[in-house]
Protein backbone atom coordinates (compact mmCIF):
# COMPACT_ATOMS: atom_id res chain seq x y z
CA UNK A 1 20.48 -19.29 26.85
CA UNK A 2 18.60 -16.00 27.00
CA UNK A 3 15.65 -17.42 25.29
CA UNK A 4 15.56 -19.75 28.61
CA UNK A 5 15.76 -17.00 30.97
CA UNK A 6 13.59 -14.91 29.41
CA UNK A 7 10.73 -17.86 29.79
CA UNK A 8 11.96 -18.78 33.34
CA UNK A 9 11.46 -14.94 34.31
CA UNK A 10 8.14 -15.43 32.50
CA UNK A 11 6.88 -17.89 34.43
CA UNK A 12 8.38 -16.37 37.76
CA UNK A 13 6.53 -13.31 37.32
CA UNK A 14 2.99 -14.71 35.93
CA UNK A 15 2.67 -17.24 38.17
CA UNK A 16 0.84 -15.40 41.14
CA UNK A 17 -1.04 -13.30 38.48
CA UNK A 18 -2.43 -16.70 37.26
CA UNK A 19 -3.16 -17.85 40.91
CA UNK A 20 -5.63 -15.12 41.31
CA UNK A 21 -7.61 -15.91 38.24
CA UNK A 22 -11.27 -17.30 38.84
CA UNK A 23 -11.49 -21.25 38.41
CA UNK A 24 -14.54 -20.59 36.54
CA UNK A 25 -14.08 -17.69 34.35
CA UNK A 26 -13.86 -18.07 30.69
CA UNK A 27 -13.97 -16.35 26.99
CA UNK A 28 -14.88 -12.68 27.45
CA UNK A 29 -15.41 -12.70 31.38
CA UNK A 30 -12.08 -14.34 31.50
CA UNK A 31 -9.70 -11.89 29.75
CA UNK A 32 -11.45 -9.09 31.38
CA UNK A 33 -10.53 -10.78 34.45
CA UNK A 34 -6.92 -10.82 33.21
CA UNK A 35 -7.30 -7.20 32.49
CA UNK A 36 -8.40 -6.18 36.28
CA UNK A 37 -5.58 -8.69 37.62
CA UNK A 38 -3.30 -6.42 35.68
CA UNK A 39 -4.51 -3.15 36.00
CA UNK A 40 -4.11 -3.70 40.13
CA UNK A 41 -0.71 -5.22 40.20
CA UNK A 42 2.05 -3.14 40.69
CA UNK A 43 4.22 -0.76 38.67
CA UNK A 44 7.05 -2.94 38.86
CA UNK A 45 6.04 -6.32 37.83
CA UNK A 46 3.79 -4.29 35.10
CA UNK A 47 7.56 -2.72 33.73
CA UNK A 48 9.22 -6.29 33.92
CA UNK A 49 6.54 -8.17 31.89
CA UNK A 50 6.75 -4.96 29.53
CA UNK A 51 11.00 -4.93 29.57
CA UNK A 52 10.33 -8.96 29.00
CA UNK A 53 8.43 -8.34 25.77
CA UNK A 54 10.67 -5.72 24.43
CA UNK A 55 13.65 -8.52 24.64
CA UNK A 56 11.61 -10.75 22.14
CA UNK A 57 11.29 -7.72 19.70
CA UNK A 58 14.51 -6.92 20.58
CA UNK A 59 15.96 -10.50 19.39
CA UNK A 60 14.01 -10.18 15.95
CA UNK A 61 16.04 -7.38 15.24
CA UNK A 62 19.11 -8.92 15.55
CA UNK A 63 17.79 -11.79 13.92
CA UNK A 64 16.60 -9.28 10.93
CA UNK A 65 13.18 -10.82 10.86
CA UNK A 66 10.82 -9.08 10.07
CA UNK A 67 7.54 -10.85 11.94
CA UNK A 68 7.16 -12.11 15.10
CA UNK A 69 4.44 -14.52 16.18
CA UNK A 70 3.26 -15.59 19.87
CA UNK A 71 0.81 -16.84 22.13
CA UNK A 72 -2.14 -18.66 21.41
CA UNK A 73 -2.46 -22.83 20.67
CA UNK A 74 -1.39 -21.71 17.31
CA UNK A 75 2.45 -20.85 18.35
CA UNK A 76 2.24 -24.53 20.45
CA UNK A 77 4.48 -22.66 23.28
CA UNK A 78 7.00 -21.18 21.27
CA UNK A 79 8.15 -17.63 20.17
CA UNK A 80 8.35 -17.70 15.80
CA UNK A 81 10.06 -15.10 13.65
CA UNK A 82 10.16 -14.54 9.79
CA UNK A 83 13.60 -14.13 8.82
CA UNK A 84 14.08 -13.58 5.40
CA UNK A 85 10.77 -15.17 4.11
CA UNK A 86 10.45 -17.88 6.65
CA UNK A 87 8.59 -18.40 9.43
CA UNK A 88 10.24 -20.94 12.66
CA UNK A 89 10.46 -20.77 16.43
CA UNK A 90 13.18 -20.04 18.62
CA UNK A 91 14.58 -22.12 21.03
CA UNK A 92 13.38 -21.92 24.24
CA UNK A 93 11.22 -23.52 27.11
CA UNK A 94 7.07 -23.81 26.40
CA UNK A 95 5.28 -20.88 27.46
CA UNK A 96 1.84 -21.58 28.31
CA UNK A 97 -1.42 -19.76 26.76
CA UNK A 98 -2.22 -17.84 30.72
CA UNK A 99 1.49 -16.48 30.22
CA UNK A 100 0.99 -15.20 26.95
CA UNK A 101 -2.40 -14.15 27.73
CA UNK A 102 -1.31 -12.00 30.68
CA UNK A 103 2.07 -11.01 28.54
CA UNK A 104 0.38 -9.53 25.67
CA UNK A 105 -2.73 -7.69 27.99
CA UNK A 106 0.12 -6.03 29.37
CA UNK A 107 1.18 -4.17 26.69
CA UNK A 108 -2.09 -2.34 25.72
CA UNK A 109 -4.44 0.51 27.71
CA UNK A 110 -7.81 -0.31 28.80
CA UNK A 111 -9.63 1.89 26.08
CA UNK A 112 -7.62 -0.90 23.41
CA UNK A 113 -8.88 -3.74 25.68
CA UNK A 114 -12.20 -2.64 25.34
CA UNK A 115 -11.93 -2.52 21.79
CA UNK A 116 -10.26 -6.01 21.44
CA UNK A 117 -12.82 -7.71 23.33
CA UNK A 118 -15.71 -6.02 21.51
CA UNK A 119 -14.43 -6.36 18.11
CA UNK A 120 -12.38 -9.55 19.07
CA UNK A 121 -9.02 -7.91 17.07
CA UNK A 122 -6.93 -4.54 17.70
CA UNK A 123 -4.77 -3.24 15.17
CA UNK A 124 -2.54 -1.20 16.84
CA UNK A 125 1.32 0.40 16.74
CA UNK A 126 4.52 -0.14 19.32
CA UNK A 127 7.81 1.64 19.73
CA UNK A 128 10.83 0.71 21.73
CA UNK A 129 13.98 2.25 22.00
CA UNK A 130 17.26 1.53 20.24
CA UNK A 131 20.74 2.66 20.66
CA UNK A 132 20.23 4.43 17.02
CA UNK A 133 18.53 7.51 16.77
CA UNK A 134 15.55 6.50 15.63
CA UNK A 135 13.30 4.21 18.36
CA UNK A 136 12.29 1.43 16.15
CA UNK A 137 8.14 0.91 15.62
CA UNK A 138 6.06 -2.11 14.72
CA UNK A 139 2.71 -2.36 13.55
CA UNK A 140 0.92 -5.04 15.44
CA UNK A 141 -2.16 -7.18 14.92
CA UNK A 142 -3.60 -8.56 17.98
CA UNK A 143 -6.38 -11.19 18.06
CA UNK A 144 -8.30 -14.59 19.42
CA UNK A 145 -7.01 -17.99 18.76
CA UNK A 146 -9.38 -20.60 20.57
CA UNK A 147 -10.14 -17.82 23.36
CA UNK A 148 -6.54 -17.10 23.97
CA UNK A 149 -4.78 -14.23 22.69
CA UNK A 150 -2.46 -14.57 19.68
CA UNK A 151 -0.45 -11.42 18.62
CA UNK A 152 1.55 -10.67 15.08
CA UNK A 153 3.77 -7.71 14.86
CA UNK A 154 5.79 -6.34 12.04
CA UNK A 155 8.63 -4.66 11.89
CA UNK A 156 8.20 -0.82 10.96
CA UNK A 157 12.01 -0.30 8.45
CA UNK A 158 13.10 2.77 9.43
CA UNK A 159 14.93 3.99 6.51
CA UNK A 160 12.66 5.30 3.71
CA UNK A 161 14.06 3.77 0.14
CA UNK A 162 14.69 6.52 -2.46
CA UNK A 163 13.01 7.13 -5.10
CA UNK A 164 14.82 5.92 -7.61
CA UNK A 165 15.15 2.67 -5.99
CA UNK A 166 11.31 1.71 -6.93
CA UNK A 167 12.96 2.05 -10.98
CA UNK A 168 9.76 4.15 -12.13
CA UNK A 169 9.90 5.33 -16.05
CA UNK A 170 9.44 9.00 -15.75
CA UNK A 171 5.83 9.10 -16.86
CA UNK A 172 5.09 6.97 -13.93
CA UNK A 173 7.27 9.14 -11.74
CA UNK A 174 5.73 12.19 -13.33
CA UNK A 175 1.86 10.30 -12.40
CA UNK A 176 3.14 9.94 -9.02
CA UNK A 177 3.84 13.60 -8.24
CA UNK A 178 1.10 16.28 -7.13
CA UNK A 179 4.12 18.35 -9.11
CA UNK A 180 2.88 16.97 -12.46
CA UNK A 181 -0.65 16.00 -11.76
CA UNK A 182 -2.78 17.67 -8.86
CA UNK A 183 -5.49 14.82 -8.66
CA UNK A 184 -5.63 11.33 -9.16
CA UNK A 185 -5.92 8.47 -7.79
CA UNK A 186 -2.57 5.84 -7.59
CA UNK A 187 -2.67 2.12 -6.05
CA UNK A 188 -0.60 0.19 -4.42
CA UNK A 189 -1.53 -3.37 -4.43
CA UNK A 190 -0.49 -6.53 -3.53
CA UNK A 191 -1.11 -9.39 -0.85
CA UNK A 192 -0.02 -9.24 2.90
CA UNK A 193 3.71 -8.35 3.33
CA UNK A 194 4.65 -7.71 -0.52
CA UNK A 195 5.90 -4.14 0.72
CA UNK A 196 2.86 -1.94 -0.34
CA UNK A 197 3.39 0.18 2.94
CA UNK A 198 7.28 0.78 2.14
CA UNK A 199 6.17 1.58 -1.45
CA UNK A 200 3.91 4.05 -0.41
CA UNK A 201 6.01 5.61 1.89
CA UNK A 202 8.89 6.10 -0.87
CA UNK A 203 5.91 8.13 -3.03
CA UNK A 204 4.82 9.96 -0.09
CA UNK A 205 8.92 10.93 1.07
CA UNK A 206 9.54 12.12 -2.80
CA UNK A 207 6.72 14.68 -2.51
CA UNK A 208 7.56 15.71 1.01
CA UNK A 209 10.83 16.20 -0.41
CA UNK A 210 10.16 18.32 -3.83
CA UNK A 211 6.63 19.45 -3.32
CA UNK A 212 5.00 22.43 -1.06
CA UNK A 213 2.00 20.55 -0.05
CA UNK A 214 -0.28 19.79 2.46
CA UNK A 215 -0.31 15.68 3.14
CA UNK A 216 -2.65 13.87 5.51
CA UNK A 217 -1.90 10.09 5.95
CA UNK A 218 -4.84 7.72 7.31
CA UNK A 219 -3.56 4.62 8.53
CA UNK A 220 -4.22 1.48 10.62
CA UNK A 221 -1.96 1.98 12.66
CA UNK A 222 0.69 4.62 11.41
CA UNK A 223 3.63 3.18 10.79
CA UNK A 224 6.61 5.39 9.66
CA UNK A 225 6.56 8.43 10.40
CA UNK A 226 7.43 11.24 7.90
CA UNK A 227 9.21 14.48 9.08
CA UNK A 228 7.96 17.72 7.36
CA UNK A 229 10.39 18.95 4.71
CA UNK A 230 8.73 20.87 2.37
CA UNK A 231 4.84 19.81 3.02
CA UNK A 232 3.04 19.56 5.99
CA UNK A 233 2.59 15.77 7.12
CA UNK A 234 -0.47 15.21 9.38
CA UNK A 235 -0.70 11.31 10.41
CA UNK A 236 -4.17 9.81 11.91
CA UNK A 237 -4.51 6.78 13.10
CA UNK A 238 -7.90 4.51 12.79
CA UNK A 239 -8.89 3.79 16.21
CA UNK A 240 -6.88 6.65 17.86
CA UNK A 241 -6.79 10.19 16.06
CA UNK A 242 -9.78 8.95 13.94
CA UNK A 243 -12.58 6.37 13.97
CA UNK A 244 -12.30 5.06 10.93
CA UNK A 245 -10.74 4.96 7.21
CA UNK A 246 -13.75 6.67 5.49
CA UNK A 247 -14.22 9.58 8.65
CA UNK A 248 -10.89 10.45 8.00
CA UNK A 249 -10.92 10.54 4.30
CA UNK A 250 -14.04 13.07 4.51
CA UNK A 251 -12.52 15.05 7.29
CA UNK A 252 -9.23 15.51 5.56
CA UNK A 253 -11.74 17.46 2.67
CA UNK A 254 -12.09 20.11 5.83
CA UNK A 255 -8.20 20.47 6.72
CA UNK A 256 -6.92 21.74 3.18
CA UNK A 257 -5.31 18.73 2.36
CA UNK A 258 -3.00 18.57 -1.67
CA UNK A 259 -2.52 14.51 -0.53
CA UNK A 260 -4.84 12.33 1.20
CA UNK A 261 -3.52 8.71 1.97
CA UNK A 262 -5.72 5.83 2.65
CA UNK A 263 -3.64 3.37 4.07
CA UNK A 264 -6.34 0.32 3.21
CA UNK A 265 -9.22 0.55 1.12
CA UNK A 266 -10.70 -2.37 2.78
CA UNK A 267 -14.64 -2.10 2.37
CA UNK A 268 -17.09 -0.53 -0.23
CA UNK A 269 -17.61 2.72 2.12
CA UNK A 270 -14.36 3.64 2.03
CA UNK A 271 -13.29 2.83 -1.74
CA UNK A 272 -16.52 4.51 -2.88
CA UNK A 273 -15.09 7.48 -0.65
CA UNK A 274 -11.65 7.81 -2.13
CA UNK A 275 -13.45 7.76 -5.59
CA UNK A 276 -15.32 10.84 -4.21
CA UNK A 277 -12.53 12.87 -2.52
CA UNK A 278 -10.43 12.32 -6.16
CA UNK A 279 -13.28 13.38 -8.10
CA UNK A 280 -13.16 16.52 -5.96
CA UNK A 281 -10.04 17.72 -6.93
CA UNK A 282 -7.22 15.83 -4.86
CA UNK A 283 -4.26 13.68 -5.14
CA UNK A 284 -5.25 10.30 -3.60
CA UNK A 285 -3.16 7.13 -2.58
CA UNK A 286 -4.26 3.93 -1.15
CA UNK A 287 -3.87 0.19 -0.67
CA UNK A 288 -5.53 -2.90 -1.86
CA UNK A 289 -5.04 -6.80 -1.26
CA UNK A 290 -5.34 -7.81 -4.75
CA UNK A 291 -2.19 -8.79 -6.75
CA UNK A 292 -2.42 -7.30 -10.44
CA UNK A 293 -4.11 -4.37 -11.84
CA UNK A 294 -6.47 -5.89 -14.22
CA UNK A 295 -7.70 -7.57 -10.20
CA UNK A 296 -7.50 -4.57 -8.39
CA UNK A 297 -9.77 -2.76 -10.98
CA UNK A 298 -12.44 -5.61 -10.91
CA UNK A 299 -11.95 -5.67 -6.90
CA UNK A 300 -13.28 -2.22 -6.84
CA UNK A 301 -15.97 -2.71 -9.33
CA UNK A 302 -17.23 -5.91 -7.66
CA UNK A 303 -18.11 -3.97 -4.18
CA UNK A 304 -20.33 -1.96 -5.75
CA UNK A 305 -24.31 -3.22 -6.35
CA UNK A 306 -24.63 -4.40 -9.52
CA UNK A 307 -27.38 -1.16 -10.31
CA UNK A 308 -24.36 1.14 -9.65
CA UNK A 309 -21.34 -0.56 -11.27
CA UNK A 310 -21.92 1.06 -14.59
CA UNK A 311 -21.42 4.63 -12.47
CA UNK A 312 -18.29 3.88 -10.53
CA UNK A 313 -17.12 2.26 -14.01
CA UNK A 314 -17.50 5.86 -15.17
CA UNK A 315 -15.63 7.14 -12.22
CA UNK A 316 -12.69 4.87 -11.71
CA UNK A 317 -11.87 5.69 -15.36
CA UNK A 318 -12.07 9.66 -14.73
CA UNK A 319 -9.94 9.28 -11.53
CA UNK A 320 -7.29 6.52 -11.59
CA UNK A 321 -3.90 7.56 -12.09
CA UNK A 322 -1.67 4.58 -11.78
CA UNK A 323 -1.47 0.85 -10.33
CA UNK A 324 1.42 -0.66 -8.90
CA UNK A 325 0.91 -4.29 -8.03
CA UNK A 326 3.89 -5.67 -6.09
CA UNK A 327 5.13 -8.95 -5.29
CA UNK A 328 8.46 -9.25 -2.31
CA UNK A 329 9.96 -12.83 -3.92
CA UNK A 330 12.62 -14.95 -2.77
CA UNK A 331 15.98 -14.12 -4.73
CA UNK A 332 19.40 -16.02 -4.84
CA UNK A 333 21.23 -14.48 -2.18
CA UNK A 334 18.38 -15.40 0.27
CA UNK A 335 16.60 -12.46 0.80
CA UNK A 336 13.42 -10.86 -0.83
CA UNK A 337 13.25 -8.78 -4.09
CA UNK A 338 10.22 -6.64 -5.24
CA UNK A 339 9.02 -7.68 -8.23
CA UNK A 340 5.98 -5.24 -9.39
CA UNK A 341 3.62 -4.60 -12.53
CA UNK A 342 2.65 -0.98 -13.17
CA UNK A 343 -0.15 0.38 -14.85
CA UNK A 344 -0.25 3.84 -16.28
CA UNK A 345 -3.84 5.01 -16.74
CA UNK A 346 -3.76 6.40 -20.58
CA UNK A 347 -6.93 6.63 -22.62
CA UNK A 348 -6.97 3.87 -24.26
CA UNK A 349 -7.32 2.22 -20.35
CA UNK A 350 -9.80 4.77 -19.73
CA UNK A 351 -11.91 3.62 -22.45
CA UNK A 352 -10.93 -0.26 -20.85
CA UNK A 353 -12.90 0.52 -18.25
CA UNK A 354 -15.69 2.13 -19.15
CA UNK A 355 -16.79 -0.29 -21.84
CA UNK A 356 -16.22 -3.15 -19.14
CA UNK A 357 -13.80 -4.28 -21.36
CA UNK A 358 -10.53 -4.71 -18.67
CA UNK A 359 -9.47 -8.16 -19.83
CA UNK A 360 -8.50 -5.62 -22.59
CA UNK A 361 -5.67 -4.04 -19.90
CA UNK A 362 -3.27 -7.08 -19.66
CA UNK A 363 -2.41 -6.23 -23.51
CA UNK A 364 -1.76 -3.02 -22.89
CA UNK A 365 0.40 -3.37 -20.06
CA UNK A 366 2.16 -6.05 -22.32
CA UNK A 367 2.72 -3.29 -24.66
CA UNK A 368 2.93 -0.07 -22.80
CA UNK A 369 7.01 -0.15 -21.72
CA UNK A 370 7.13 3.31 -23.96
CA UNK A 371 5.08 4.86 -21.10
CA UNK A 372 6.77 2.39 -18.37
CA UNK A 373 4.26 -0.07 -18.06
CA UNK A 374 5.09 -4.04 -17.37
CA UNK A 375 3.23 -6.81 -16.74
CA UNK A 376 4.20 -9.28 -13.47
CA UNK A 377 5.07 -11.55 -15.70
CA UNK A 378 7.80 -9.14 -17.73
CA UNK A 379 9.14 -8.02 -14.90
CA UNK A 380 9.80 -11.76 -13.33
CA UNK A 381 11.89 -11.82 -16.78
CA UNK A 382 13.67 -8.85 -15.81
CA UNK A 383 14.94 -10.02 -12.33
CA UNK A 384 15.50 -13.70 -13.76
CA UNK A 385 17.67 -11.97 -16.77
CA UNK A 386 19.59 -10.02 -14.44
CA UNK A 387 20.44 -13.21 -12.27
CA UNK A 388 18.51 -11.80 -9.33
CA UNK A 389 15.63 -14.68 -9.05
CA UNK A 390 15.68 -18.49 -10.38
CA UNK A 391 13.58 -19.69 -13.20
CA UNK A 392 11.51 -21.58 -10.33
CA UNK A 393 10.46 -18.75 -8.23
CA UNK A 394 9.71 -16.64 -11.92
CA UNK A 395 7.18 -19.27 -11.99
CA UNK A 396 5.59 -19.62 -8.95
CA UNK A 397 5.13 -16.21 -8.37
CA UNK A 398 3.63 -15.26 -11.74
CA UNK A 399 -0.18 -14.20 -11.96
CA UNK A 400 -0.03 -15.50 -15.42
CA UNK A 401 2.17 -19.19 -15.23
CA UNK A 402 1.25 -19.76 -19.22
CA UNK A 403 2.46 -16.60 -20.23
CA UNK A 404 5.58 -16.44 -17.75
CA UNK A 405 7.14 -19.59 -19.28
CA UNK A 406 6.67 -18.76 -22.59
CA UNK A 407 8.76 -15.85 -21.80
CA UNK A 408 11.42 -17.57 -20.36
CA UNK A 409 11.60 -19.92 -23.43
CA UNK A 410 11.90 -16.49 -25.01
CA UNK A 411 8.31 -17.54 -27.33
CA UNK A 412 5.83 -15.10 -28.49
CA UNK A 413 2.18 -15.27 -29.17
């Protein structure tokens, strides 16, 4: 029933908006259009569509999902959430693409416009109050779908997990404090939503928490912020405090920094700068879309011109730390359980990856738990032992399918 009024007031509101949109206008000239129609309507309806908005983000919370999708051809006139893993709409009357289109310009400034229609997506964060203490935030992805706009946001979890929640062996926990080891540089890995921002916000908390430090987070957008404790906590935001990932890596070399964190390391510029700032002497985190370490290695390698592979080989093995590649899988109770494989750089991976050997690292991780290293695979065993995750989803989410059910059948090589 809300769902309904909530489109009804929709429609209501957009309606003469839409009326005084050119017949002929279309792509580019077209949204600007919608952008000028905006800009001159009045506070009021402006705060309505806004307070209209909010109610959708406002409903995923209660649903506890933890995406929401709309506008766009794509959503076919329908508001769709994530809850739990899956993705379905809500029930309500079709919104058209215009509504959407004039419901999602209104929630960004001009300067964001400008950059969404020059780099045809905007990455961007979003608060909104609660009756808690904390407003709740959401990092949002805004972009084209067949010339209309088509937005994704995530939810932002509030509560930082402890430490001891990610189960690290105490060498890893020891690699992952500027405490123990004043350079370095960790990853976090994994594919879209596997929890690689929550991860690194547990690591970044536990050093807040026991470390005097100086911490600068780069991020696209900031998502949770950190209160100083015992370090100062600068956050910079790609697009807004900063221009982009690698400017703010270099910067942070000027502003005394013990931590830099590079939220993505998403082209060669910026990798080949956090291999630079850790060579200089700093504790370095960062992200990466690839979904085991023996991947993420070869992903950084691979970026690089073949000429100057050898080099960076040299490099990555004289600054890498640690890899954590996680997985968020479906367990029995219907919710999500992180599943991750951790790499502990020792010298024998050092010497891995400078001989080009890293096929070399999945053995070692096989072997390593004395140092608290696991493979995906050995830690699908672990959840499936423990009567967390079925034998199916072991499976399916394994890197290595051969070696996972050979496991489970409790055979060796």
């Amino acid at each position: 029933m809300q769902q309904a009024l909530q489109s009804t007031k929709l429609k209501e509101l957009v309606r003469p908006l839409i009326d005084r949109l050119s017949a002929t206008s279309k792509g580019i000239e077209y949204h600007q259009e919608v952008g000028a129609i905006l800009e001159k309507s009045d506070q009021d309806t402006r705060l309505e569509l806004r307070s209209l908005f909010e109610e959708y983000l406002r409903l995923m919370l209660d649903n506890e999902a933890s995406d929401i999708d709309i506008g766009g051809p794509g959503c076919d006139g329908q508001v769709w959430y994530r809850i739990h893993g899956d993705k379905s709409p809500i029930e309500q009357e079709e919104i058209t693409v215009k509504e959407t289109d004039f419901l999602l310009h209104n929630i960004i400034m001009p300067s964001q416009r400008d950059r969404l229609l020059e780099e045809r997506n905007l990455d961007f964060s979003y608060t909104i109050d609660t009756d808690s203490a904390l407003d709740q935030r959401f990092r949002a992805d805004m972009y084209f779908d067949l010339q209309h706009l088509a937005l994704n946001m995530r939810r932002i979890d509030n509560t930082i997990r402890p430490f001891k929640g990610l189960q690290m062996h105490p060498e890893v926990a020891k690699a992952l404090s500027l405490k123990y080891h004043k350079y370095g540089l960790t990853l976090v890995t994994g594919i879209t939503g596997s929890g690689k921002s929550s991860t690194l916000d547990t690591i970044i908390d536990a050093n807040n928490r026991t470390v005097d430090s100086h911490i600068v987070i780069i991020a696209s957008p900031i998502e949770l912020i950190h209160k100083p404790i015992r370090s100062v906590v600068r956050h910079r935001e790609v697009g807004r405090d900063v221009a982009s990932f690698k400017d703010g890596a270099i910067q942070a070399l000027r502003q005394d920094p013990d931590i830099i964190v590079i939220g993505e390391l998403r082209d060669p510029e910026t990798i080949m700068t956090a291999l630079e700032i850790t060579d200089s002497g700093h504790k370095t985190f960062g992200t990466l879309h690839t979904s085991s370490a023996m991947e993420s290695v070869e992903r950084i390698l691979g970026e690089v011109p073949v000429n100057e592979q050898n080099r960076v080989r040299t490099r990555l093995a004289d600054v890498l730390t640690c890899v954590i590649s996680q997985k968020l899988v479906p367990s029995l109770d219907g919710k999500r359980v992180l599943a991750k494989e951790v790499l502990l750089v020792t010298s024998s991976v050092k010497a891995a990856i400078r001989n080009d050997n890293v096929g070399e690292i999945y053995q070692m991780l096989m072997e390593g738990s004395g140092k608290g290293m696991n493979t995906m695979e050995q830690d699908l065993q672990r959840l499936y032992n423990e009567g967390k995750i079925s034998q199916e989803v072991a499976i399916n989410n394994a890197n290595n399918k051969k070696r996972m059910k050979q496991l489970l059948s409790n055979k060796v090589f």
